[in-house]
Protein backbone atom coordinates (compact mmCIF):
# COMPACT_ATOMS: atom_id res chain seq x y z
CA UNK A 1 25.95 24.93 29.12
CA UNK A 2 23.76 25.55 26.14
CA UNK A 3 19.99 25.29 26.61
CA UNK A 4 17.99 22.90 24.14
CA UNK A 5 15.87 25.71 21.79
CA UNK A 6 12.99 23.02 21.17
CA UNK A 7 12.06 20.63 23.90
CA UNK A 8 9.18 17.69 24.09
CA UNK A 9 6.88 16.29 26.84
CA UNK A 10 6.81 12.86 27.17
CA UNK A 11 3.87 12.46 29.75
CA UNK A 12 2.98 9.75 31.97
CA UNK A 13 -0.67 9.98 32.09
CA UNK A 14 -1.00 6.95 34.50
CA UNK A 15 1.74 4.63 35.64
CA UNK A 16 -1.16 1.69 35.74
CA UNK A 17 -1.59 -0.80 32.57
CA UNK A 18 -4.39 -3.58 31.94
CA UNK A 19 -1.19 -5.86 30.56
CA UNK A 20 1.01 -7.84 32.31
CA UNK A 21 4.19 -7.89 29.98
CA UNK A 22 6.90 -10.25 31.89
CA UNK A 23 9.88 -7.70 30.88
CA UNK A 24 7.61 -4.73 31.73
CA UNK A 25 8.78 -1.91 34.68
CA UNK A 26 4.54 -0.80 35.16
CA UNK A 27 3.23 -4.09 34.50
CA UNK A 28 4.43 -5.47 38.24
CA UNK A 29 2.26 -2.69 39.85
CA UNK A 30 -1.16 -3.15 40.78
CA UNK A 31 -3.61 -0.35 40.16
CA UNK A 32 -3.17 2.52 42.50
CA UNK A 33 -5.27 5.79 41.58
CA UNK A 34 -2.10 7.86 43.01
CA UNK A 35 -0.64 7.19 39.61
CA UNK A 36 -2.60 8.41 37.35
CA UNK A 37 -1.89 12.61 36.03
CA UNK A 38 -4.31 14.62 36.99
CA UNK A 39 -6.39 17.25 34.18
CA UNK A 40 -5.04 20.31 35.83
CA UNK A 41 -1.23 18.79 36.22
CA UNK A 42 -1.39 17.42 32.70
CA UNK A 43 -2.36 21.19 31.24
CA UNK A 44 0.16 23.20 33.42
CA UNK A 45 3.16 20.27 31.71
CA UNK A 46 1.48 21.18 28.28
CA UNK A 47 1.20 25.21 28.95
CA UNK A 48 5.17 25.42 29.92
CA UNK A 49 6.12 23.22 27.65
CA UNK A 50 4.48 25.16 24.90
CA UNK A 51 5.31 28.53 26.32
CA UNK A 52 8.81 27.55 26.29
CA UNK A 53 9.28 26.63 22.67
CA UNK A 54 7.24 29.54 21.37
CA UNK A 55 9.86 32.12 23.37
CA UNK A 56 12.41 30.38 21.89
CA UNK A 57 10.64 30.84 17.90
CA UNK A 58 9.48 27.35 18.03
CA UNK A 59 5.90 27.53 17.55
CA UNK A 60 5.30 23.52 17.10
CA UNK A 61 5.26 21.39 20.05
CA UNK A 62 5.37 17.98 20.69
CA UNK A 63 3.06 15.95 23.43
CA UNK A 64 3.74 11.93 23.51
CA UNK A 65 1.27 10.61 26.12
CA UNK A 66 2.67 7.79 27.57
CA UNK A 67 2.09 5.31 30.61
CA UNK A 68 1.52 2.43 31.65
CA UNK A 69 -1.26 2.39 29.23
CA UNK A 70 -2.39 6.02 28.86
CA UNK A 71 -5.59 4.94 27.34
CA UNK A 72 -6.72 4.02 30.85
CA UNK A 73 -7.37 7.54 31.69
CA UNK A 74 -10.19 7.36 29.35
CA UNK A 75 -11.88 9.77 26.52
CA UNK A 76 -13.03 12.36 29.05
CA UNK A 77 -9.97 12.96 29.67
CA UNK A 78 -7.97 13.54 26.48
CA UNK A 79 -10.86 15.54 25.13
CA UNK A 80 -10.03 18.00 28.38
CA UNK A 81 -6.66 18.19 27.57
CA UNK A 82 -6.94 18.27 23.82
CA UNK A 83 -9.68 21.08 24.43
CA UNK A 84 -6.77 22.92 26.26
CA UNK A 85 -4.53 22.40 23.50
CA UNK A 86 -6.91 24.01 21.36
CA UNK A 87 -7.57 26.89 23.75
CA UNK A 88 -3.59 27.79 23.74
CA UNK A 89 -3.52 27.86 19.91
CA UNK A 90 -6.50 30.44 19.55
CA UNK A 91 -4.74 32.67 22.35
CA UNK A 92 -2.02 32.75 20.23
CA UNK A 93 -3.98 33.93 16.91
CA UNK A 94 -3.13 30.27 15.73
CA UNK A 95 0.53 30.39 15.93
CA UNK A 96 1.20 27.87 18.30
CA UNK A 97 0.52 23.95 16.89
CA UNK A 98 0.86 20.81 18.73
CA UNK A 99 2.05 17.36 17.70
CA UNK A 100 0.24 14.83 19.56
CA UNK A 101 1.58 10.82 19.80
CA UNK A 102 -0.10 8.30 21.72
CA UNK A 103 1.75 4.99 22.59
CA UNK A 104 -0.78 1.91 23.66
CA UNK A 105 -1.12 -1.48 23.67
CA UNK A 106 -4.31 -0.77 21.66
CA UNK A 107 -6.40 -3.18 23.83
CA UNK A 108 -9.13 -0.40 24.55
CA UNK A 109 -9.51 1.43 20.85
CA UNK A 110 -12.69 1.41 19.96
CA UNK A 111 -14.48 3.56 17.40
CA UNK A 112 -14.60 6.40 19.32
CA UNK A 113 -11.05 6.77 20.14
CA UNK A 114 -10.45 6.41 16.56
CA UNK A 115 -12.37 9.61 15.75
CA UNK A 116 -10.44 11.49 18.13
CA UNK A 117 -7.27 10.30 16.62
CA UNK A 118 -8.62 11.07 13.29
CA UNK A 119 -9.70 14.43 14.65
CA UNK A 120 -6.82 15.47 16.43
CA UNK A 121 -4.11 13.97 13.74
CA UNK A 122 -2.71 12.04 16.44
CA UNK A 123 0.46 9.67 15.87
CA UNK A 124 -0.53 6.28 16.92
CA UNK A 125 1.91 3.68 18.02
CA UNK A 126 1.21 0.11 18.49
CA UNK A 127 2.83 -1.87 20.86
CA UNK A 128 3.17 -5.30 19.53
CA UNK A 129 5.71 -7.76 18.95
CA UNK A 130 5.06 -10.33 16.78
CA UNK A 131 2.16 -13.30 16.40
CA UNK A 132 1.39 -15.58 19.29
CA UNK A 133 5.33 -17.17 19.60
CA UNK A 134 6.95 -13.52 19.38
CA UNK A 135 4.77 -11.14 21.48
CA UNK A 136 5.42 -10.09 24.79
CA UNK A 137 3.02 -7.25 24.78
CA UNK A 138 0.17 -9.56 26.47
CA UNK A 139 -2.59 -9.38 29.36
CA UNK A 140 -3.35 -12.67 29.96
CA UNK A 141 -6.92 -11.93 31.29
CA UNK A 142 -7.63 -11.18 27.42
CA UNK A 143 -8.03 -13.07 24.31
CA UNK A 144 -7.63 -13.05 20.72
CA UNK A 145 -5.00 -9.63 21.58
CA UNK A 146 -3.16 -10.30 18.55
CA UNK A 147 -6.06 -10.85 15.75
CA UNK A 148 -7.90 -7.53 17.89
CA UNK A 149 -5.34 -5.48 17.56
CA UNK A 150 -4.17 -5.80 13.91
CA UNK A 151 -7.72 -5.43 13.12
CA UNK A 152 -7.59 -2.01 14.68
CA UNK A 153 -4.68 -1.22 13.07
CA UNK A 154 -5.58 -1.85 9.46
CA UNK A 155 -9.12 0.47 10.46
CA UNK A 156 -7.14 3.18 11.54
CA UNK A 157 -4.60 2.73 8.46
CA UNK A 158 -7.54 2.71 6.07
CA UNK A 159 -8.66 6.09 7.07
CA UNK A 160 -5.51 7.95 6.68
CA UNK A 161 -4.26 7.82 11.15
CA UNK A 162 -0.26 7.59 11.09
CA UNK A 163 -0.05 4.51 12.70
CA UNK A 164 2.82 2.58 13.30
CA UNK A 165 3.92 -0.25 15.70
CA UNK A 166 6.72 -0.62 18.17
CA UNK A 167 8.31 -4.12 19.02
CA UNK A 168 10.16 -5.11 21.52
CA UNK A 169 12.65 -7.51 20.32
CA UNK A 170 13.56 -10.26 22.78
CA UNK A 171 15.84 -13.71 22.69
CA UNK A 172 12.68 -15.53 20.41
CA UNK A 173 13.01 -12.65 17.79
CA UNK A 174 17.01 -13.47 17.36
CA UNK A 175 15.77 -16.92 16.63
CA UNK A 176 12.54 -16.39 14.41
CA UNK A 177 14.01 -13.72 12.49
CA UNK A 178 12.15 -14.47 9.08
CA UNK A 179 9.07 -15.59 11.19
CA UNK A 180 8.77 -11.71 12.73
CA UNK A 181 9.48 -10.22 9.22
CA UNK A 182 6.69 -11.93 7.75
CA UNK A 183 4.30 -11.40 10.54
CA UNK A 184 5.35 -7.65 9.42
CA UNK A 185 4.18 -7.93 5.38
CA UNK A 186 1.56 -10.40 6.13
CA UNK A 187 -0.67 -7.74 8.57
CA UNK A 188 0.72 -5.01 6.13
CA UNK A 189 2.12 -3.08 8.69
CA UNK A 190 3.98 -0.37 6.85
CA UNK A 191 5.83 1.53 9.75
CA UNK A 192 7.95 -0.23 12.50
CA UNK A 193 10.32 0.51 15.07
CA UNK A 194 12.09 -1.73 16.67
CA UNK A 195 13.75 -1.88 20.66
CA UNK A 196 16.18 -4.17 22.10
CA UNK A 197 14.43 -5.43 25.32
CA UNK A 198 16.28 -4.23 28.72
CA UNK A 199 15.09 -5.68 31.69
CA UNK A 200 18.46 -6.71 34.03
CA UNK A 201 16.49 -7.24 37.05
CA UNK A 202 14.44 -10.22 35.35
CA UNK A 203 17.50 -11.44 32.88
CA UNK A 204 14.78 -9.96 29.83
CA UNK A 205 17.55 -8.27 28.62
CA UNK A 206 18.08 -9.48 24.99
CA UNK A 207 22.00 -10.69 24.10
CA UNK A 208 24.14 -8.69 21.95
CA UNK A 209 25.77 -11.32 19.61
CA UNK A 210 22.59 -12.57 19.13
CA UNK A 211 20.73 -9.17 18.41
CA UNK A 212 23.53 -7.84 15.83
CA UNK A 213 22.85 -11.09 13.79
CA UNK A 214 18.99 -10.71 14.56
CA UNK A 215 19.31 -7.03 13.11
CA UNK A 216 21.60 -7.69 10.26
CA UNK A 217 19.38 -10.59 8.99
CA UNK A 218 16.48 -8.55 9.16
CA UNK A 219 17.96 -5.06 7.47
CA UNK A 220 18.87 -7.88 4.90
CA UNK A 221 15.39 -9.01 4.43
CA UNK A 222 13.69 -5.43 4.61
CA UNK A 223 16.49 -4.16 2.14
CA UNK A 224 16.23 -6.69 -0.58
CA UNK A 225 12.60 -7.68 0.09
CA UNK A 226 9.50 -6.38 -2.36
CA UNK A 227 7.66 -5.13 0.38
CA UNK A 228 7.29 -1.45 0.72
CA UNK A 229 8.35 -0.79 4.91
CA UNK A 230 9.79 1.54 6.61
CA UNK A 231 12.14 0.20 9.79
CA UNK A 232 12.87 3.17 11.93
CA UNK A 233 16.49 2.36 12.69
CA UNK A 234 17.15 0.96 9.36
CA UNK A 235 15.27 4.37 7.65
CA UNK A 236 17.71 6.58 9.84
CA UNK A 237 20.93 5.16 8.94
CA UNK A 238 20.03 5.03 5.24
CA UNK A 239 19.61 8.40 5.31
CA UNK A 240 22.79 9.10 7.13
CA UNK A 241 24.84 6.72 5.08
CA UNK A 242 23.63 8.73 2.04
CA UNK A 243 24.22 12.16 3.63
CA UNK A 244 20.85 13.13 5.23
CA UNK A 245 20.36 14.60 8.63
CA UNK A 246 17.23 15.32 9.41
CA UNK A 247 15.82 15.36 12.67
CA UNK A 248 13.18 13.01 13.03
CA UNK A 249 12.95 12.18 16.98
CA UNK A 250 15.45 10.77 19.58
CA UNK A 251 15.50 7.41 18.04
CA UNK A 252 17.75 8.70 14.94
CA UNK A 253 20.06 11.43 16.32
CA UNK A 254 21.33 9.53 19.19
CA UNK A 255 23.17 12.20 21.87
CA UNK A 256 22.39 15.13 19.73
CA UNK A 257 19.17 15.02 21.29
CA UNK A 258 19.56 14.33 24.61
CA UNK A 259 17.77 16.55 27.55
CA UNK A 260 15.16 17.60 24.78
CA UNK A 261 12.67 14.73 26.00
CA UNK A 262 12.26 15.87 29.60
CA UNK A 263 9.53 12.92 31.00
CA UNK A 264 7.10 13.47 33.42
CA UNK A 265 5.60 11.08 35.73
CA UNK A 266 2.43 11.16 37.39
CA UNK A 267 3.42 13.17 40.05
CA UNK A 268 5.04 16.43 38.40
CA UNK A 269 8.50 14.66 38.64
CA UNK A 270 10.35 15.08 35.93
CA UNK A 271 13.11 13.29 34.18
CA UNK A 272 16.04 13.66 31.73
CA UNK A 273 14.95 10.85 29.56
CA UNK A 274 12.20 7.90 29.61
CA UNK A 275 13.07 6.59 32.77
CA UNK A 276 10.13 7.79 35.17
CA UNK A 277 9.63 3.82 36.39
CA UNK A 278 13.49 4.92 38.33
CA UNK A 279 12.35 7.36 41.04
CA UNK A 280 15.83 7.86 42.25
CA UNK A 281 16.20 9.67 38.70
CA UNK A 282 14.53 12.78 39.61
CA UNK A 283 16.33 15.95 38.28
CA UNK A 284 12.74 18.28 39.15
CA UNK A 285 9.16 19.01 39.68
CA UNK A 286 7.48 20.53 37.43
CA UNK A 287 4.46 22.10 39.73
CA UNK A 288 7.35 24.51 40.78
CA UNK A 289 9.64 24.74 38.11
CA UNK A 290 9.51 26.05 34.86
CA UNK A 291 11.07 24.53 32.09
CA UNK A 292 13.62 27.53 32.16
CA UNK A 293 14.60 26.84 35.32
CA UNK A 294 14.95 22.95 35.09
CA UNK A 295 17.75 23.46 32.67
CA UNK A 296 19.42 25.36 35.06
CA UNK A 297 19.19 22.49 37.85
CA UNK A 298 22.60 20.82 39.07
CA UNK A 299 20.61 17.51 38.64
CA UNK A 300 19.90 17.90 34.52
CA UNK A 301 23.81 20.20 34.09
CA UNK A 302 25.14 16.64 35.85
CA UNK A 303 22.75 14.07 33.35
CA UNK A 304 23.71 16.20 30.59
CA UNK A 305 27.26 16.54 30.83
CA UNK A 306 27.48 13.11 32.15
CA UNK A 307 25.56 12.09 29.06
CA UNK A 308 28.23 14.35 26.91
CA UNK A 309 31.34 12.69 28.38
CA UNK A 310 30.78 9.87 27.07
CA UNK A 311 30.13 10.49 23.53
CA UNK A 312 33.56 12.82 23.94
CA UNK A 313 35.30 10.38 25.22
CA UNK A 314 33.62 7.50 23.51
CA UNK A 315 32.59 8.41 20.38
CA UNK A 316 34.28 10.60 18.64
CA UNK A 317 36.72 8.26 17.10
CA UNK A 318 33.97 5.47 16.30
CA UNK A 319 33.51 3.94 12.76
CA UNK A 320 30.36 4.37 13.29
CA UNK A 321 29.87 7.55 15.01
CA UNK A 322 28.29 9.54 11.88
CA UNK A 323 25.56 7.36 12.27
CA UNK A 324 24.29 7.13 15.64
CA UNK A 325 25.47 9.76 16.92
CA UNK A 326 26.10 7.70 20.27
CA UNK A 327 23.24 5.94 20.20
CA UNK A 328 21.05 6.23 23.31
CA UNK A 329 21.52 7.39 26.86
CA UNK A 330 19.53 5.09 28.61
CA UNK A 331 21.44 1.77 27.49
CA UNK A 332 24.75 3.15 29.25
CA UNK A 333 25.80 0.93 32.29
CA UNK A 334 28.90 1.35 34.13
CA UNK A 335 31.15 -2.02 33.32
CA UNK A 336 32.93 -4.68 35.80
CA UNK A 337 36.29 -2.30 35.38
CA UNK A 338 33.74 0.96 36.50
CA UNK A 339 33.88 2.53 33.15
CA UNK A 340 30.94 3.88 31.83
CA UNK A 341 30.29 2.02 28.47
CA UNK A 342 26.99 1.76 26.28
CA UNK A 343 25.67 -1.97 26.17
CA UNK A 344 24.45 -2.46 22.36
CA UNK A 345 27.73 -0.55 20.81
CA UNK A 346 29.32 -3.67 19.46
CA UNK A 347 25.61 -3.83 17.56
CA UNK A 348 25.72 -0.96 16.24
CA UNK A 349 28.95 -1.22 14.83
CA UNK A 350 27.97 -4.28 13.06
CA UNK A 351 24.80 -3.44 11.71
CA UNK A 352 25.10 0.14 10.95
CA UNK A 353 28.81 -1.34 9.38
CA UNK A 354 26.62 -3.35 7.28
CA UNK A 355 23.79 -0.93 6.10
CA UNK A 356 26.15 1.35 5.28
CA UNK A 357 28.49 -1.18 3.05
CA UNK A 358 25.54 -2.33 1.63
CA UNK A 359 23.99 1.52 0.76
CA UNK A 360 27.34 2.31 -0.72
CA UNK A 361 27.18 -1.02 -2.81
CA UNK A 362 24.18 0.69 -4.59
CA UNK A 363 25.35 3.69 -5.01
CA UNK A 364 28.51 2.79 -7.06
């Protein structure tokens, strides 16, 4: 098997979060101190995952910090870390670079964190779903979230942060379609991805008939709308309907990707994918691997061929397949007849049908 040349670490800096989203894995858990990363782990993830990339001729790496809510862990700590960061780049004469993205519920931003983001040229994403009726992305031991957190949005906009916000789109949004689109042009939010919610274990997980009409109505709206937004998933299969391939992250090159995103929780363990809330996932630890030798576990050969497979056997043949690319890893389930199928394919071969018929319509 062929190792990935570039690979990124998305960390788990704590597994705690001040919210209490219903659909939410972390937001069950009460706060334990046992899940938060420490300093020293967090740097050793960073150092291999840097060294790696930079024997391979890649001298940019990219850090998401993720959680729970990662800003829990506070500014002490991510000026540590980001002091690190900076320490590896001037032992390497300034070759090396780093790409760092933060994903939050933006509760605790103040002004401070702001000038580290500013400082840093950290990519900040928003977790928020909608106004009041829409968003699931709550604490209900807070007010005003909604009003707070657009307002910290539009400061960090203002002053040039690449800031963006990530919805969770549940059965209300398939209903209040033009409701959530507006909410988007009336806060001015200019960058937006969007992500079917998947919670089986609470029936959170949003229906498919109703999310390919929920997505199709919306491309429709972004697409002929004045507005000037960019919709991740509708941005990436433009771009492959008109020829493009570029690489952006995970979210638009579907299995082509896959095992490049190695996850770590806040123990060392690592994971193939996003999936550190499913301990039985565990394909490492990091605090005795390097990322050399992870590749070479059976646990990631087995999540990466099994990952393969089905885009072989799946895929291949697909309408639909130029433009997805097989679509994520983590929405496979095995079906009632024990095959192993992906749960939103009949959406995206609707609505990437769709954006592409309509593309070509313009390009005639």
């Amino acid at each position: 098997m062929e190792k990935p040349i570039r690979v990124s670490a998305i960390i788990k800096v704590t597994e705690n979060c001040n919210y209490d989203c219903d659909f939410c894995y972390y937001a069950k858990n009460n706060y334990d101190s046992k899940k938060n990363l420490s300093i020293n782990l967090c740097k050793e993830i960073i150092r291999k995952t840097s060294d790696y990339n930079y024997l391979n001729g890649v001298k940019n790496t990219n850090i998401i910090f993720h959680g729970g809510e990662p800003l829990l862990r506070g500014l002490n700590f991510f000026n540590k870390i980001l002091d690190y960061e900076q320490e590896l780049i001037y032992r390497s004469n300034n070759e090396r670079t780093f790409d760092n993205t933060v994903q939050t519920n933006a509760s605790l931003i103040n002004d401070e964190w702001i000038t580290l983001f500013k400082k840093y040229k950290f990519n900040v994403g928003i977790s928020l779903d909608g106004d009041k009726s829409l968003n699931y992305h709550l604490s209900k031991k807070l007010s005003n979230n909604i009003s707070n957190i657009i307002s910290t949005y539009l400061k960090m906009k203002k002053i040039g942060i690449n800031v963006g916000v990530l919805s969770v789109i549940t059965e209300s949004h398939t209903k209040n379609v033009r409701r959530f689109y507006e909410f988007i042009v009336n806060n001015e939010i200019e960058k937006i991805g969007i992500l079917p919610c998947i919670n089986d274990d609470n029936n959170y997980t949003v229906n498919v008939d109703n999310l390919s009409r929920f997505m199709i109505e919306l491309f429709d709206l972004y697409f002929y709308g004045r507005t000037k937004i960019m919709i991740r998933e509708f941005t990436n299969v433009i771009e492959r309907a008109l020829g493009y391939n570029r690489v952006r992250s995970c979210a638009n090159c579907g299995r082509l990707s896959c095992g490049t995103f190695l996850t770590y929780d806040s123990n060392g363990n690592v994971f193939f994918c996003d999936k550190a809330y499913d301990k039985t996932k565990i394909i490492a630890n990091i605090k005795n691997n390097s990322i050399e030798s992870i590749f070479k576990t059976n646990k990631y050969i087995d999540e990466k061929e099994r990952c393969m497979q089905f885009y072989k056997n799946t895929c291949i043949d697909c309408k639909v397949r130029h433009l997805c690319n097989g679509s994520c890893y983590r929405n496979d389930v095995v079906s009632k007849e024990g095959i192993i199928v992906n749960r939103f394919c009949e959406v995206y071969k609707n609505v990437y049908s769709h954006i592409e018929n309509v593309v070509n319509q313009y390009r005639r």
